[in-house]
N, C-alpha and C. Protein backbone atom coordinates (compact mmCIF):
# COMPACT_ATOMS: atom_id res chain seq x y z
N UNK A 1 136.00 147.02 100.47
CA UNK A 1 135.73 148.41 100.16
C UNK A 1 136.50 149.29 101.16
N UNK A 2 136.91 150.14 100.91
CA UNK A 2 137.68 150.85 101.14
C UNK A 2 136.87 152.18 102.08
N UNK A 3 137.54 153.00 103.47
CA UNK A 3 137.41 154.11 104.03
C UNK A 3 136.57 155.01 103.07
N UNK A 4 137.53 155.48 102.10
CA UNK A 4 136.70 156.54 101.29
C UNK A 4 135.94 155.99 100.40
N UNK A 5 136.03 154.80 100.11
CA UNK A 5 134.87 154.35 98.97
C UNK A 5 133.67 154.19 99.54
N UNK A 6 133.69 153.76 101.10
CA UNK A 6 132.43 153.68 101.76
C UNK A 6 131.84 155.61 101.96
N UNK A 7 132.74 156.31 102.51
CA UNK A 7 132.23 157.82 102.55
C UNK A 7 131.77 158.22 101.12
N UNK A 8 132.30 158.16 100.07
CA UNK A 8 131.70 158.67 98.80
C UNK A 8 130.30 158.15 98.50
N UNK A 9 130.31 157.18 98.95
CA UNK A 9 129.04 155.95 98.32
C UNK A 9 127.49 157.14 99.63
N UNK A 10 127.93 157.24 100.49
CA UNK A 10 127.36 157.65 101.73
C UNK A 10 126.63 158.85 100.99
N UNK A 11 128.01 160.00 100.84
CA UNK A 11 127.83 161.45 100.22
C UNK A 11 126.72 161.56 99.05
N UNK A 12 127.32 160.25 98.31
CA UNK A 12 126.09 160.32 96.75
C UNK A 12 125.11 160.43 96.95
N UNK A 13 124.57 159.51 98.01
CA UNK A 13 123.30 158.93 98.44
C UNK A 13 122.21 160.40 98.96
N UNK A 14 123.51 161.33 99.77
CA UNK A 14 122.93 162.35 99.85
C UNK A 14 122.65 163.77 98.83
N UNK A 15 123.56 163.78 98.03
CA UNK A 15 123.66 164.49 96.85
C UNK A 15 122.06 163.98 95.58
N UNK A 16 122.25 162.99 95.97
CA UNK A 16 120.79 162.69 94.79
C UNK A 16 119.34 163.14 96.05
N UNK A 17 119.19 163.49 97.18
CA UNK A 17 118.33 164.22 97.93
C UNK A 17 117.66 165.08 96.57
N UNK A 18 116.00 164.99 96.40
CA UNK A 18 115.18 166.27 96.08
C UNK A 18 115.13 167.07 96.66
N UNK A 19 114.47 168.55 95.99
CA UNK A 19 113.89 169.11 96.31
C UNK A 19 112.66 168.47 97.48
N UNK A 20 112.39 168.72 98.71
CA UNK A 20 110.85 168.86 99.41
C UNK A 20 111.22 167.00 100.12
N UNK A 21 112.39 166.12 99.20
CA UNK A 21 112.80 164.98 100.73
C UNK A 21 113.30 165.40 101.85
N UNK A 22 112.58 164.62 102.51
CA UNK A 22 113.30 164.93 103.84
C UNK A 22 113.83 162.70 104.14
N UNK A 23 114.50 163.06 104.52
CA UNK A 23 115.37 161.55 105.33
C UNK A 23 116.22 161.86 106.57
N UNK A 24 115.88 160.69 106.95
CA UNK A 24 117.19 160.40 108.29
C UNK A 24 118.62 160.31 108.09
N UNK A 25 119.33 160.42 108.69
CA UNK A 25 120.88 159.44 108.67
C UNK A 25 120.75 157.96 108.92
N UNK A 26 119.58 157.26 109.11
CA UNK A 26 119.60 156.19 109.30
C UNK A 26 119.10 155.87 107.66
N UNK A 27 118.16 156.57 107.00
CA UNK A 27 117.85 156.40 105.52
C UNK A 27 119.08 156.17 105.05
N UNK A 28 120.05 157.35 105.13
CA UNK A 28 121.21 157.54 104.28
C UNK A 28 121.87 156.44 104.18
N UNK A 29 122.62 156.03 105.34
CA UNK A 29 123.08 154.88 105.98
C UNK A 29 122.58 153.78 104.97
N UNK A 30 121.32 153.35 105.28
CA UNK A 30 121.10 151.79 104.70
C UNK A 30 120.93 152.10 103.04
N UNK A 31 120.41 153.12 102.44
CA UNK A 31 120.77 153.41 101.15
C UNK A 31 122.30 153.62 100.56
N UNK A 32 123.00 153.63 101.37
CA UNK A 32 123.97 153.51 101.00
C UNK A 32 124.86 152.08 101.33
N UNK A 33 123.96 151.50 101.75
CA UNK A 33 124.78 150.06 101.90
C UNK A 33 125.45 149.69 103.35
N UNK A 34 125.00 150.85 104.64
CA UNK A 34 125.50 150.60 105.62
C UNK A 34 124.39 151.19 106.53
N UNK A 35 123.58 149.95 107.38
CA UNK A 35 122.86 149.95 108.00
C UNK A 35 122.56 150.59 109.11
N UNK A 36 124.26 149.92 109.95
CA UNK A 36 124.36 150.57 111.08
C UNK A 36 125.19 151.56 111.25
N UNK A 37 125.33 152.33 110.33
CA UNK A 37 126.53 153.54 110.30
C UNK A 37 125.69 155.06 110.27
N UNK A 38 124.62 155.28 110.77
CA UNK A 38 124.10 156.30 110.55
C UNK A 38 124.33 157.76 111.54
N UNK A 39 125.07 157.08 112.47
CA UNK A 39 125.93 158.24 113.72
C UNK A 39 127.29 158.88 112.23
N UNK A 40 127.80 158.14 111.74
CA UNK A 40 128.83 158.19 110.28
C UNK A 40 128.65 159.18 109.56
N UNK A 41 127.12 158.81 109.17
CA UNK A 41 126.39 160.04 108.59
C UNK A 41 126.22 161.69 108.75
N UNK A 42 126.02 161.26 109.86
CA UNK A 42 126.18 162.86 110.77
C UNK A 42 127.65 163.59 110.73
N UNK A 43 128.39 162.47 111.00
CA UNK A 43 129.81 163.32 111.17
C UNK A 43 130.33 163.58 109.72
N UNK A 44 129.68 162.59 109.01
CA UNK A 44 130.45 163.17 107.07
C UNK A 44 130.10 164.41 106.64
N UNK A 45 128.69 165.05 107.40
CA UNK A 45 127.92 165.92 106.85
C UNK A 45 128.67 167.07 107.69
N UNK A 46 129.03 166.88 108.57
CA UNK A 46 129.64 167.72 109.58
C UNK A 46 130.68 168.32 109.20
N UNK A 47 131.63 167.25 109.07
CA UNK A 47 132.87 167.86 108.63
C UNK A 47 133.48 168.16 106.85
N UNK A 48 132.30 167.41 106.02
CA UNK A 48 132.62 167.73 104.55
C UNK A 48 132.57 169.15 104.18
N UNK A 49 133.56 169.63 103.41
CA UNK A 49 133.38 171.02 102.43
C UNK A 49 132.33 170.86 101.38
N UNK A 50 132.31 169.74 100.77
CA UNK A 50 131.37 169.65 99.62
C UNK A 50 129.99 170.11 99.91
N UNK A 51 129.64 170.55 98.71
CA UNK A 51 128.01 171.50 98.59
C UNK A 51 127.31 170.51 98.55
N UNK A 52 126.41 169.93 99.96
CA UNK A 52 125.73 168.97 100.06
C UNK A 52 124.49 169.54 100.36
N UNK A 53 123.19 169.08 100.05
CA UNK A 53 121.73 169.71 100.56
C UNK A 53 121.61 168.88 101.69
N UNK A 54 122.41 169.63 103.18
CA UNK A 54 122.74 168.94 104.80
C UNK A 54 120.71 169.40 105.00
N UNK A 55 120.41 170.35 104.48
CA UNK A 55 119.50 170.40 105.38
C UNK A 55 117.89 169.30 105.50
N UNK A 56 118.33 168.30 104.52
CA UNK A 56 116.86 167.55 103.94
C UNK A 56 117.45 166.06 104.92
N UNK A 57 118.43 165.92 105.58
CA UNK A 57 118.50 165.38 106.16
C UNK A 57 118.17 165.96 108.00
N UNK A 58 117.31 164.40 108.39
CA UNK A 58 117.19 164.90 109.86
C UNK A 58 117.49 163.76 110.73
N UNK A 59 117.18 163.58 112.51
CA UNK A 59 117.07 162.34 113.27
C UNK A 59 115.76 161.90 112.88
N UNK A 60 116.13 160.46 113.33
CA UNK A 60 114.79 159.38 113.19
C UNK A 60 113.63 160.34 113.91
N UNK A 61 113.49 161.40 114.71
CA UNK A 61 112.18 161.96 114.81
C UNK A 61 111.73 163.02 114.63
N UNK A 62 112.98 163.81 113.29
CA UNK A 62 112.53 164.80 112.69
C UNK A 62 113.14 165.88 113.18
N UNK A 63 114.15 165.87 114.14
CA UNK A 63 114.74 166.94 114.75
C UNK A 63 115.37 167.64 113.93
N UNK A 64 115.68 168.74 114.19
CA UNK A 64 116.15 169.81 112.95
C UNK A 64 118.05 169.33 113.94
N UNK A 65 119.51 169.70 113.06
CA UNK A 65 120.20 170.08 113.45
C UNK A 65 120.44 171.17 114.39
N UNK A 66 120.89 170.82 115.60
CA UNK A 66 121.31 171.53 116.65
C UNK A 66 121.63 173.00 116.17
N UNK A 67 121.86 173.91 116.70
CA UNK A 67 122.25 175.16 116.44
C UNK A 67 122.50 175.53 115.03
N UNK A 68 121.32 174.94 114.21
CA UNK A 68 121.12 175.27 112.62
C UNK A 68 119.70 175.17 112.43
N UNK A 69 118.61 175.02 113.37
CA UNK A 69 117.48 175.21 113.05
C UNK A 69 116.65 176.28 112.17
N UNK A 70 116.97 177.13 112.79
CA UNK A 70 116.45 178.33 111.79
C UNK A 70 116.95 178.46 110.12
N UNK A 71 118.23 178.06 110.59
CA UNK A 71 118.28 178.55 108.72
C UNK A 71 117.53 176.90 108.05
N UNK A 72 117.94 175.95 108.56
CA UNK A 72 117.76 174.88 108.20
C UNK A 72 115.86 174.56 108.28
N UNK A 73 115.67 175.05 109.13
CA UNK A 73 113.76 175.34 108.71
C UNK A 73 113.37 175.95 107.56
N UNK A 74 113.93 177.64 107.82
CA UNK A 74 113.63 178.23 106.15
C UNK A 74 113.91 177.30 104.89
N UNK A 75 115.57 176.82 104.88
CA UNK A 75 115.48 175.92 103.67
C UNK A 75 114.49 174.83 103.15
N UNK A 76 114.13 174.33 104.59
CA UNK A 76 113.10 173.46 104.21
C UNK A 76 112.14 173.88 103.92
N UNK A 77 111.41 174.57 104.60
CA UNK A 77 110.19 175.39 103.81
C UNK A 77 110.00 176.14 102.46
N UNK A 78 111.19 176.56 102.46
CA UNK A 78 111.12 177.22 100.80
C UNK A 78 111.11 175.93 99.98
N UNK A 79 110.86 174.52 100.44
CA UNK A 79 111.42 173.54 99.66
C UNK A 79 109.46 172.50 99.50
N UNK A 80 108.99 173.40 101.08
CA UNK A 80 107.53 172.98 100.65
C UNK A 80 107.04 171.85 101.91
N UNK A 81 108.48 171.90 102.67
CA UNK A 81 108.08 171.20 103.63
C UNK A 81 107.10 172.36 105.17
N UNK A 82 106.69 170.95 105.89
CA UNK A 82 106.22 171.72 107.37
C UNK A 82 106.91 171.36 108.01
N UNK A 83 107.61 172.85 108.53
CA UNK A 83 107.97 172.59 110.05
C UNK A 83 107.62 173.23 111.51
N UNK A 84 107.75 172.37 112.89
CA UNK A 84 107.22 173.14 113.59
C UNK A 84 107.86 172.78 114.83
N UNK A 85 107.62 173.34 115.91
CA UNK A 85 108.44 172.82 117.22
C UNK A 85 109.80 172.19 117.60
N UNK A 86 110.75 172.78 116.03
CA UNK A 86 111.56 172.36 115.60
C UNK A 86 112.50 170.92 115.15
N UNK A 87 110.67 170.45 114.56
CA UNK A 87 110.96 169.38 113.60
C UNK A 87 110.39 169.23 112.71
N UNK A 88 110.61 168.39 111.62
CA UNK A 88 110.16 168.00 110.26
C UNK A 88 108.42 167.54 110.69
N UNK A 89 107.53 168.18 110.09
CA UNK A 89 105.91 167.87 110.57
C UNK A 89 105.55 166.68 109.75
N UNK A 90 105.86 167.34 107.91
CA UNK A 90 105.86 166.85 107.05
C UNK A 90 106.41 166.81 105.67
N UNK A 91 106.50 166.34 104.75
CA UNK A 91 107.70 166.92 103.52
C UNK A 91 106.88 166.05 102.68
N UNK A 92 107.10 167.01 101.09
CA UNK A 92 106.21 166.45 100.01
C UNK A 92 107.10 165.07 99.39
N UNK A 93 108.07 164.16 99.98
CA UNK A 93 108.73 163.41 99.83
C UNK A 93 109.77 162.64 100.90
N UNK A 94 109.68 161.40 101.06
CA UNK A 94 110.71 160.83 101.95
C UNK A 94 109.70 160.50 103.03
N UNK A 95 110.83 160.01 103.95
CA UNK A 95 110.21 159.74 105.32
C UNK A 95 109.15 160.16 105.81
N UNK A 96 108.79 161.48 105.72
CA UNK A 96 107.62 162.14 106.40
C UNK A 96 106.73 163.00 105.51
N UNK A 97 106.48 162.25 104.54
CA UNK A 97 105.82 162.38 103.70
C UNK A 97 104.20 162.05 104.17
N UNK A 98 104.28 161.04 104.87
CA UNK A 98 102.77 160.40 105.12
C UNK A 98 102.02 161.51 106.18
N UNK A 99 100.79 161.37 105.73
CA UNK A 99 99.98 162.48 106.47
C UNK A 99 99.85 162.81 107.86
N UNK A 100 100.02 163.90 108.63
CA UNK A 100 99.85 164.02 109.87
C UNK A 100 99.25 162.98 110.87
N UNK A 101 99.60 163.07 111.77
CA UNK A 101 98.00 162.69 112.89
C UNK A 101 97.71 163.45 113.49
N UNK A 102 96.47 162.95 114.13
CA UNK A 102 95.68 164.09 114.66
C UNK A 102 96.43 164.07 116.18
């Protein structure tokens, strides 16, 4: 498989994102067939033009993107997720879907 056949396969994975998922780059990664490539992830999202929903992706502990929090909170919230202390609390889908703790 090929450079860009592996990046497209990556991109899809993120393009089929719902409404109110939230996932990692490490989700993305192994849904797309590459386990340990989820640093990959970050930089495809980084540097692609394509109209990708960047913001339903986060780190393994919910961290919002660096100097995109704010807009990237609102999006999520208009989407139904919680956020707070500038991370993913909870989302009506994906990773952090499962209920708080106390």
């Amino acid at each position: 498989m090929t450079t860009a056949d592996r990046d497209r396969r990556i991109l899809d994975v993120i393009r089929s994102l719902r409404p109110g998922e939230v996932v990692t780059y490490g989700d993305i990664a192994a849904d797309a067939g590459y386990p340990k490539l989820s640093r990959l992830v970050g930089r495809l999202l980084a540097r692609t033009d394509d109209d990708l929903p960047w913001w339903r992706v986060v780190n393994s502990a919910g961290r919002l993107v660096p100097g995109h929090e704010r807009e990237q909170s609102q999006l999520l919230r208009s989407e139904g997720v919680t956020v707070g202390e500038g991370r993913v609390r909870r989302a009506p889908i994906g990773r952090f879907s499962r209920p708080l703790r106390p």
